[in-house]
Protein backbone atom coordinates (compact mmCIF):
# COMPACT_ATOMS: atom_id res chain seq x y z
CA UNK A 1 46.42 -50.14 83.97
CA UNK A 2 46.51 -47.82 86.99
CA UNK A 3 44.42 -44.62 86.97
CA UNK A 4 46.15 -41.60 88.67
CA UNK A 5 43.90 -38.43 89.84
CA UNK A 6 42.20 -36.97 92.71
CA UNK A 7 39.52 -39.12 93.88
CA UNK A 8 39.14 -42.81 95.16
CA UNK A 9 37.95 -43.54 92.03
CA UNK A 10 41.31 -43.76 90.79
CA UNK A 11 43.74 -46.56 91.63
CA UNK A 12 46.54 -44.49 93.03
CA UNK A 13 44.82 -41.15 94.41
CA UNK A 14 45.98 -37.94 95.29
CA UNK A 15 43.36 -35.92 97.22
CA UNK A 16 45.84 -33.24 98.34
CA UNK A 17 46.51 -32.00 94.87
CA UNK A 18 43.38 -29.43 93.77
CA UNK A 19 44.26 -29.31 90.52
CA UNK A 20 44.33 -32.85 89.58
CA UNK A 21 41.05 -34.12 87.79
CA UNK A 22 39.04 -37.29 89.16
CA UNK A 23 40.84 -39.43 86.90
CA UNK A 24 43.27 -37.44 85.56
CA UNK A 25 45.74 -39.91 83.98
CA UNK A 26 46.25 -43.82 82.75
CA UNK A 27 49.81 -45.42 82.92
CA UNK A 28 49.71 -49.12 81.03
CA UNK A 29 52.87 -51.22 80.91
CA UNK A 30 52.56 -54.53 78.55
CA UNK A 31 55.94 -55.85 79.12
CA UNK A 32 57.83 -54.14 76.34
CA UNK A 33 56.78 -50.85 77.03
CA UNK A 34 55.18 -48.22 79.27
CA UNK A 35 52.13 -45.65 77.98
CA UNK A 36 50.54 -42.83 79.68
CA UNK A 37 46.91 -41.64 78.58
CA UNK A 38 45.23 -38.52 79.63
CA UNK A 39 42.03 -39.48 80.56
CA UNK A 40 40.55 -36.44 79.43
CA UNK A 41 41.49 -33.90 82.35
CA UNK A 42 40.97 -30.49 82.76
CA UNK A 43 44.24 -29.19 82.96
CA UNK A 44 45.79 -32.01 81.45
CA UNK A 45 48.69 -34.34 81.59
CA UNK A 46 52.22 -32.88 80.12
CA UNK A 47 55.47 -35.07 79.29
CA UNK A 48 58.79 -33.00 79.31
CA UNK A 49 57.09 -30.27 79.45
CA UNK A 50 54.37 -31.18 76.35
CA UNK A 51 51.13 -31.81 76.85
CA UNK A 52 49.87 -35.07 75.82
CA UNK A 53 46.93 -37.11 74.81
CA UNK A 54 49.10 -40.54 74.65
CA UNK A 55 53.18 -41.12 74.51
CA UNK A 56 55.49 -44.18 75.40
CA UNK A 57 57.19 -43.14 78.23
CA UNK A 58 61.11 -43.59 78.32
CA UNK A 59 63.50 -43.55 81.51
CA UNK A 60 63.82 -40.12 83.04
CA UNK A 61 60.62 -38.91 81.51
CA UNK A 62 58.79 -36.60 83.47
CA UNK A 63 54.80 -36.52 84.30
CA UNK A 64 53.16 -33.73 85.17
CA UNK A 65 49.36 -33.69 86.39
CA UNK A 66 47.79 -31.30 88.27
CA UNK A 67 50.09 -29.68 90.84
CA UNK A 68 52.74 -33.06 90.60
CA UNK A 69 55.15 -34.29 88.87
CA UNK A 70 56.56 -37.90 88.10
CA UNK A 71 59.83 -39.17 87.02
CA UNK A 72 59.90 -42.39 85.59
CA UNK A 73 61.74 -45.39 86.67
């Protein structure tokens, strides 16, 4: 699991980007497939342009949190 968001209490932080929460987002691979959570932000975590509470993520797929956006590889 790796925890995306704002602060250095996530795994991967961003402190540059105001509008991401703390913690803002979760990103889980088992092996088969890759997840993203929200983790309950305040402006919330979008996928293609939908905001999310959980999705499998697929190639291409774009995150967007806070003031950044993700592409997956």
């Amino acid at each position: 699991i790796l925890r995306i968001g704002r602060t250095a209490k996530s795994d991967y932080p961003i402190s540059e980007d105001a509008y991401l929460s703390g913690q803002h987002f979760a990103v889980e691979c088992d092996g088969i497939q890759a997840r993203v959570r929200d983790l309950g932000s305040s402006n919330g975590t979008y996928v293609n342009g939908s905001r999310i509470q959980e999705v499998v993520l697929k190639e291409g797929d774009s995150v967007a949190a806070g003031g950044t956006t993700f592409t997956v590889h």
